[in-house]
Protein backbone atom coordinates (compact mmCIF):
# COMPACT_ATOMS: atom_id res chain seq x y z
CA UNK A 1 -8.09 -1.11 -18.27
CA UNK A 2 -5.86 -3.34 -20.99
CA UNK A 3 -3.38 -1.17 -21.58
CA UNK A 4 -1.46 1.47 -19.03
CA UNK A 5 -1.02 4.27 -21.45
CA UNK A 6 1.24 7.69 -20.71
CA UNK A 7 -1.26 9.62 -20.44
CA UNK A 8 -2.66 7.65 -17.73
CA UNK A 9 0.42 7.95 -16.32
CA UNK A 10 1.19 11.44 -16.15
CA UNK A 11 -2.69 12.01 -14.76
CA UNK A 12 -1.48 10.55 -12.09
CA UNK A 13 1.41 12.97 -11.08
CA UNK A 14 4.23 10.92 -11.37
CA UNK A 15 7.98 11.84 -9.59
CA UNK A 16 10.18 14.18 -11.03
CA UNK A 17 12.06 11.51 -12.34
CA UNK A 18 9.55 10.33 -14.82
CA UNK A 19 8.81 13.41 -16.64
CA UNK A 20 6.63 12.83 -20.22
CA UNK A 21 9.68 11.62 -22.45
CA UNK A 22 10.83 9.33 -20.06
CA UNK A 23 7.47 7.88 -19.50
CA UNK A 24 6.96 7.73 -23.60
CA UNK A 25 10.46 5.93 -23.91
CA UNK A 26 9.50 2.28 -21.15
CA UNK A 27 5.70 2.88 -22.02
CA UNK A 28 5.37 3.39 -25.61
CA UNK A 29 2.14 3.12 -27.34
CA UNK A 30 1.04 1.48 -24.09
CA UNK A 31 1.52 -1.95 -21.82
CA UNK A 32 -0.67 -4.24 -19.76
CA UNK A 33 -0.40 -4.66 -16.06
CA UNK A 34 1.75 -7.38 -16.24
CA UNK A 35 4.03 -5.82 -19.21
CA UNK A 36 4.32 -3.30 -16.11
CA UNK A 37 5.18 -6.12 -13.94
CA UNK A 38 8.61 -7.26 -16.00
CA UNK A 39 9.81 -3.41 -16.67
CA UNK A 40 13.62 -3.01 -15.21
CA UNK A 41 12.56 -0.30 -13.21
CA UNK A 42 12.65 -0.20 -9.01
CA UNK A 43 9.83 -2.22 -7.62
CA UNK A 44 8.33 0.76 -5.76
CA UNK A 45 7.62 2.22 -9.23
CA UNK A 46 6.29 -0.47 -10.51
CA UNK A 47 4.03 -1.10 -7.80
CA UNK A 48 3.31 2.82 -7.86
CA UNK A 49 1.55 2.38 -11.13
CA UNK A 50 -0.04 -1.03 -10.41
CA UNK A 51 -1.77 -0.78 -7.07
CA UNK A 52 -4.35 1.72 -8.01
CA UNK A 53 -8.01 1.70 -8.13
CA UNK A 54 -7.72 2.77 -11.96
CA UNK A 55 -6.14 -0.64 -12.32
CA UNK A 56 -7.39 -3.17 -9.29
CA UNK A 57 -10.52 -2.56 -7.35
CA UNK A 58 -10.24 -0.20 -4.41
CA UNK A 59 -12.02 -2.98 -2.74
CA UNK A 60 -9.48 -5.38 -3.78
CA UNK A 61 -6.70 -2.97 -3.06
CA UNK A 62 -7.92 -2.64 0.43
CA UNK A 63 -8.38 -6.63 0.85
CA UNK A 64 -4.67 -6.74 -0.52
CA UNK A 65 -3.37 -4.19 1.94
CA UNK A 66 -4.86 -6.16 5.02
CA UNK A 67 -3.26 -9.31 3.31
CA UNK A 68 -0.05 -7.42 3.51
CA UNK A 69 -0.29 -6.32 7.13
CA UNK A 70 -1.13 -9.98 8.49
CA UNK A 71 2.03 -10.97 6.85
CA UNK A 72 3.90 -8.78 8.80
CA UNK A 73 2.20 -9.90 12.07
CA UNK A 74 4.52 -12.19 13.04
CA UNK A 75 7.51 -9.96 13.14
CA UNK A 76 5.71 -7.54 15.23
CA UNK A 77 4.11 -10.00 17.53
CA UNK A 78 7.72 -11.50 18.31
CA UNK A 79 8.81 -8.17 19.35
CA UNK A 80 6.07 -6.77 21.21
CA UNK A 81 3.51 -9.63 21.86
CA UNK A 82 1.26 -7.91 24.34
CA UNK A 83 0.75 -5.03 21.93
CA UNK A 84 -2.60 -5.99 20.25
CA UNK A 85 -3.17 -2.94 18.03
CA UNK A 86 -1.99 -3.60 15.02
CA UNK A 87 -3.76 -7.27 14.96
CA UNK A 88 -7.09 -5.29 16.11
CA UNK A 89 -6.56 -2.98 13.45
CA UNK A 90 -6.42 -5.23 10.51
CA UNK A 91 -9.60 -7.01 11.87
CA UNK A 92 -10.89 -4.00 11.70
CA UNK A 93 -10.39 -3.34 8.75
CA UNK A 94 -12.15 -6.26 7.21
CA UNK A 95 -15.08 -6.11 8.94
CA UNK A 96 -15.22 -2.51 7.19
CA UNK A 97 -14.54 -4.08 3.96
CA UNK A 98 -17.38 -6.36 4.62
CA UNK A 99 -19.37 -3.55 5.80
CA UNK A 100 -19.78 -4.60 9.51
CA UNK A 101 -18.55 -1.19 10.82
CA UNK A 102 -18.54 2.37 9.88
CA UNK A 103 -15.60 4.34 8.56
CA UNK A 104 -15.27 6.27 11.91
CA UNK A 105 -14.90 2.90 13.70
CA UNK A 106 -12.16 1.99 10.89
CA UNK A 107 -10.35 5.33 11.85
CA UNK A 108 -10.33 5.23 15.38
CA UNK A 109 -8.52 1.59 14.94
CA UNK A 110 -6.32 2.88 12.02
CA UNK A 111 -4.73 5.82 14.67
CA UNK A 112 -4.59 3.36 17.21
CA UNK A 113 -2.13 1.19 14.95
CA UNK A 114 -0.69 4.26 14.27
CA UNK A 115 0.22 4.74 17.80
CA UNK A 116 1.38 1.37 18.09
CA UNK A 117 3.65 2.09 15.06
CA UNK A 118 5.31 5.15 16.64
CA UNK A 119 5.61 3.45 20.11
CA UNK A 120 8.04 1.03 18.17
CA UNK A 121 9.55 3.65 16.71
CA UNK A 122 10.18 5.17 19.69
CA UNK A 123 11.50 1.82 21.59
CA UNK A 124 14.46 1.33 18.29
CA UNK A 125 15.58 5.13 18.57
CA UNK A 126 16.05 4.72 22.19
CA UNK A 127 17.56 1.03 21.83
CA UNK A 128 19.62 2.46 19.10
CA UNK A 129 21.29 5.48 21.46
């Protein structure tokens, strides 16, 4: 796709806060991904339009998402460094990206991070009371 277009846009259900005009008045006649990229608008928009599979690979969007995650390893690791869940879920992950495991396999490691997720959750409330 070269150019993002409007009606691409509203195909894709955006917010209540970008009904059609608004759209039409920072898209115009239509912009590239990284036109998209230098729009003054919150970065969570942005990134609501750009991280699709209409516009990158789902592949690619899945390779980027366990890219993200390993980033964030570190901070979770210092906190809770016997809790191995999320690390086993982003390896995982990619060896269901590279086809080495089925999606049930990918799910049962996905709720497991999940778990691991709310069990930190859990942990700040009751630090935070």
């Amino acid at each position: 796709m070269n150019k993002i277009t409007v009606r691409h846009i509203m195909s894709w259900g955006p917010c209540s806060e970008y009904p059609r005009d608004r759209v039409k008045k920072i898209i115009g006649s239509g912009k590239t991904p990284l036109e998209i990229c230098t729009l003054g608008l919150p970065a969570q928009d942005r990134l609501w339009v750009l991280l699709r599979p209409e516009i990158i690979p789902e592949m690619d969007l899945h390779r980027l998402a366990c890219t993200f995650a390993t980033g964030a390893l570190p901070i979770w690791e210092k906190y809770y460094p016997d809790d191995k869940r999320p690390r086993a879920a982003i390896e995982t992950k990619q060896k269901w990206i590279k086809g080495e495991i089925t999606v049930e396999e990918l799910t049962a490691a996905g709720d497991a991070a999940g778990d691991a997720a709310g069990d930190a959750a859990g942990d700040a409330a009751g630090d935070a009371a």
